[in-house]
C-alpha atoms as a PDB file:
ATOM      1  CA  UNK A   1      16.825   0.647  13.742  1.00  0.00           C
ATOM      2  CA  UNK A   2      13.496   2.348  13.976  1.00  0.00           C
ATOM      3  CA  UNK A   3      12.587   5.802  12.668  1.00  0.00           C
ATOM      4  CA  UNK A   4      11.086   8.264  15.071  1.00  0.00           C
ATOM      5  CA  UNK A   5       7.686   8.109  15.260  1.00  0.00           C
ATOM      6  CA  UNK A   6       7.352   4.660  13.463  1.00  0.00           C
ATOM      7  CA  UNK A   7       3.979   3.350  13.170  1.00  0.00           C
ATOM      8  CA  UNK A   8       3.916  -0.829  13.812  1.00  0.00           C
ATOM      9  CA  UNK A   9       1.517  -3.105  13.190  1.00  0.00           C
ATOM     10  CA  UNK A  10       2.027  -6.995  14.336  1.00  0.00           C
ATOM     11  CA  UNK A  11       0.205  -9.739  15.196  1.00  0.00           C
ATOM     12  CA  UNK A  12      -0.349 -11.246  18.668  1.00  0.00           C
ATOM     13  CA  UNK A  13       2.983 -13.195  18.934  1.00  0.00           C
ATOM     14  CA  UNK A  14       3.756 -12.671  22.438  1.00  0.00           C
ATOM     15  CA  UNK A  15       7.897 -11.697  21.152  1.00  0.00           C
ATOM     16  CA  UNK A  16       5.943  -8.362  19.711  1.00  0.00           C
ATOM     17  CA  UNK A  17       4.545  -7.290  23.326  1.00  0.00           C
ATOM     18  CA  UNK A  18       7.562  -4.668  24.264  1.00  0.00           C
ATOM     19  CA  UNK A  19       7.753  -3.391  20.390  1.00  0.00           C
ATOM     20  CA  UNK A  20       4.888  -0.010  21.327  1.00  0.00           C
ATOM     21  CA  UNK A  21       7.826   0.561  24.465  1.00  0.00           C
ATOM     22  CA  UNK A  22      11.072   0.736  22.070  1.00  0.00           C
ATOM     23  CA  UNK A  23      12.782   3.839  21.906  1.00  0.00           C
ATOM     24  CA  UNK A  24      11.192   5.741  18.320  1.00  0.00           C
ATOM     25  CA  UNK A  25       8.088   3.572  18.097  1.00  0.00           C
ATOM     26  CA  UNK A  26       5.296   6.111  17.451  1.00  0.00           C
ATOM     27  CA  UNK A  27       2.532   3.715  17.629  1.00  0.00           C
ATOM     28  CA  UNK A  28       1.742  -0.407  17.666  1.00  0.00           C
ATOM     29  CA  UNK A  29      -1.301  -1.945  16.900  1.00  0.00           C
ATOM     30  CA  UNK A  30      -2.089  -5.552  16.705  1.00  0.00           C
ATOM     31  CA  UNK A  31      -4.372  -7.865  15.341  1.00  0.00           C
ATOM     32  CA  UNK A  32      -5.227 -11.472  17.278  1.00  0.00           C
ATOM     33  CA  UNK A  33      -4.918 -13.843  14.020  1.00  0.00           C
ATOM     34  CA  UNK A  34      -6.617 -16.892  16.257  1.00  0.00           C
ATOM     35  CA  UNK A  35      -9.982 -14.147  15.922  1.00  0.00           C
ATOM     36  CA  UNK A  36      -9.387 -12.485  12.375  1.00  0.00           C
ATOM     37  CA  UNK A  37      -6.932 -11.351   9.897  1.00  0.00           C
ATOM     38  CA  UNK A  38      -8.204  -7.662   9.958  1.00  0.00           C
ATOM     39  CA  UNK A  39      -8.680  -6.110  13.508  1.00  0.00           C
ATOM     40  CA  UNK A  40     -12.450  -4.613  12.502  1.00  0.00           C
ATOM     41  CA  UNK A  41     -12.165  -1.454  15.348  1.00  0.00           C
ATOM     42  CA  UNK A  42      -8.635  -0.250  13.731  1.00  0.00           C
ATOM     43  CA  UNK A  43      -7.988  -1.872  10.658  1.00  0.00           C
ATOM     44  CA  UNK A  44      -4.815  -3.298  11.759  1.00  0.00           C
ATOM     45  CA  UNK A  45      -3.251  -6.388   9.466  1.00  0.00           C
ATOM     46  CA  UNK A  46      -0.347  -7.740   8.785  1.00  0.00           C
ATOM     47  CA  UNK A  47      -1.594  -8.758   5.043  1.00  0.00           C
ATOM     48  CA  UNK A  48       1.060  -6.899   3.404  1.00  0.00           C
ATOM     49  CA  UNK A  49       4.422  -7.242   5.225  1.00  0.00           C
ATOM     50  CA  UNK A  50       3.553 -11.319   4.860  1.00  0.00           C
ATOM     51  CA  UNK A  51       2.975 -10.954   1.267  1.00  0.00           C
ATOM     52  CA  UNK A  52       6.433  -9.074   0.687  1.00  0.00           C
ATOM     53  CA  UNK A  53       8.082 -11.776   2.810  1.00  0.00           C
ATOM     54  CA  UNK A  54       6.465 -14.368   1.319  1.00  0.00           C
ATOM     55  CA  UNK A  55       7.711 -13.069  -2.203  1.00  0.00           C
ATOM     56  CA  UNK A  56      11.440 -12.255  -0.189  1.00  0.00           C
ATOM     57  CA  UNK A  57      11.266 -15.554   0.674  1.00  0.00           C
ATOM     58  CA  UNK A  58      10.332 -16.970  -2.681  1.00  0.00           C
ATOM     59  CA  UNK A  59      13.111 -15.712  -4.639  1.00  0.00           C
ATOM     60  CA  UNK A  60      15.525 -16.891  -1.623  1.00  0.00           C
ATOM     61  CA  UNK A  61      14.931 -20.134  -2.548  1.00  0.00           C
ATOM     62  CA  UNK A  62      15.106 -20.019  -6.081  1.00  0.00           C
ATOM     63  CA  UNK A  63      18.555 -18.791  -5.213  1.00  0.00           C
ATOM     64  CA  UNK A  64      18.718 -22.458  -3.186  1.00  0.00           C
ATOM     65  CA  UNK A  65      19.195 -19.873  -0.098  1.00  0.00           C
ATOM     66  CA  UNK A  66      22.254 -17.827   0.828  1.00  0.00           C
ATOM     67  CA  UNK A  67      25.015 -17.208   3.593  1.00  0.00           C
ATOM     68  CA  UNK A  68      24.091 -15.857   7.017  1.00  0.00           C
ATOM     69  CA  UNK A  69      26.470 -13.390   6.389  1.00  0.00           C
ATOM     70  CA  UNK A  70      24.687 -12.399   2.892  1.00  0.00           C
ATOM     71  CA  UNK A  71      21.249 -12.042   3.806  1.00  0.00           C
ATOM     72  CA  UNK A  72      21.571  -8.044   4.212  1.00  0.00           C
ATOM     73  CA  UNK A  73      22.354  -7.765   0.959  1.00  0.00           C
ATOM     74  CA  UNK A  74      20.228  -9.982  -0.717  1.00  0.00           C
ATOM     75  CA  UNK A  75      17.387  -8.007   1.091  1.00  0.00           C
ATOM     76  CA  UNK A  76      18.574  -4.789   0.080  1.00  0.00           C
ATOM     77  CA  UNK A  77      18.306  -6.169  -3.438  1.00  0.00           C
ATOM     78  CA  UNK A  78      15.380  -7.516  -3.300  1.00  0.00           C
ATOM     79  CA  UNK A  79      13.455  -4.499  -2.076  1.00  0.00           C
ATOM     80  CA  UNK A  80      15.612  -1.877  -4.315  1.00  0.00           C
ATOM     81  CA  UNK A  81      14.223  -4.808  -7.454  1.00  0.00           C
ATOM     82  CA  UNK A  82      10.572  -4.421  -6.348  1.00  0.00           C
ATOM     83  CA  UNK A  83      10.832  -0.563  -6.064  1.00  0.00           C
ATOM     84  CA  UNK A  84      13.009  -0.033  -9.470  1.00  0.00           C
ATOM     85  CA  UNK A  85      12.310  -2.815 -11.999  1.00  0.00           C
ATOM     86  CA  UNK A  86      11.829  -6.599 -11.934  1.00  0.00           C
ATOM     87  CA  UNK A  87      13.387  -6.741 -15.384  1.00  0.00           C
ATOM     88  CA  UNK A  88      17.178  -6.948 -16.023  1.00  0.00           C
ATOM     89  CA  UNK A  89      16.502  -3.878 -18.582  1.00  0.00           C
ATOM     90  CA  UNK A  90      14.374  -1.853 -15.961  1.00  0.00           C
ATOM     91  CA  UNK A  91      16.192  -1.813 -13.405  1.00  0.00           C
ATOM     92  CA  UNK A  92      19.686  -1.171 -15.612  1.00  0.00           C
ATOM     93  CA  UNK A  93      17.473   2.035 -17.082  1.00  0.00           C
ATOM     94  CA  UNK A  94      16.483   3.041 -13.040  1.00  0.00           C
ATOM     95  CA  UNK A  95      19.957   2.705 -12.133  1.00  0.00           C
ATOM     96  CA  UNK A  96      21.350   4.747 -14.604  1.00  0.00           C
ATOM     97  CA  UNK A  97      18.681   7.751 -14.152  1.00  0.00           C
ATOM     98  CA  UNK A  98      19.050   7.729 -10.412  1.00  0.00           C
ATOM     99  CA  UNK A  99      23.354   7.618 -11.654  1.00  0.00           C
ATOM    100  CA  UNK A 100      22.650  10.790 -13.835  1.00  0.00           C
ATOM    101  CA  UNK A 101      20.398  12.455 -11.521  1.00  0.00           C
END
């Protein structure tokens, strides 16, 4: 499910060549990892969508990993967590303002 007019950045991975030919995909830049981590003519990285899964990943298995079937949910968690409140009490405050709103 892609937005229209998505902007995607990747790496190299030769899976990723079609991804700038999918239906909604505004724009997809990559960066060759093998030369550099930062394209330096665009500015293209994958930096922060490795971080995020790296942290996704992290808490995974803390949680000594999940069902297949789960994983959806877990994600949606995960991300709503990092947008709303790491803390038990932040994100019960969050939830109840967005509730009220």
């Amino acid at each position: 499910h892609v937005s229209p007019g998505t902007v995607i950045h990747s790496d190299e991975w030769a899976a990723y060549n079609r991804v700038g030919s999918l239906s909604n995909v505004g724009s997809h830049s990559t960066v060759n990892h093998s030369i550099t981590f930062v394209d330096p003519a665009t500015g293209t990285h994958t930096q922060h969508i490795e971080s995020y899964w790296n942290r996704c990943k992290t808490k995974l298995k803390r949680m000594k990993g999940c069902h297949e079937e789960q994983l959806p949910s877990y994600l949606d968690k995960f991300m709503w967590r990092e947008q709303h409140g790491m803390s038990r009490i932040l994100a019960f405050d969050n939830i109840m303002r967005d509730i009220a709103a």
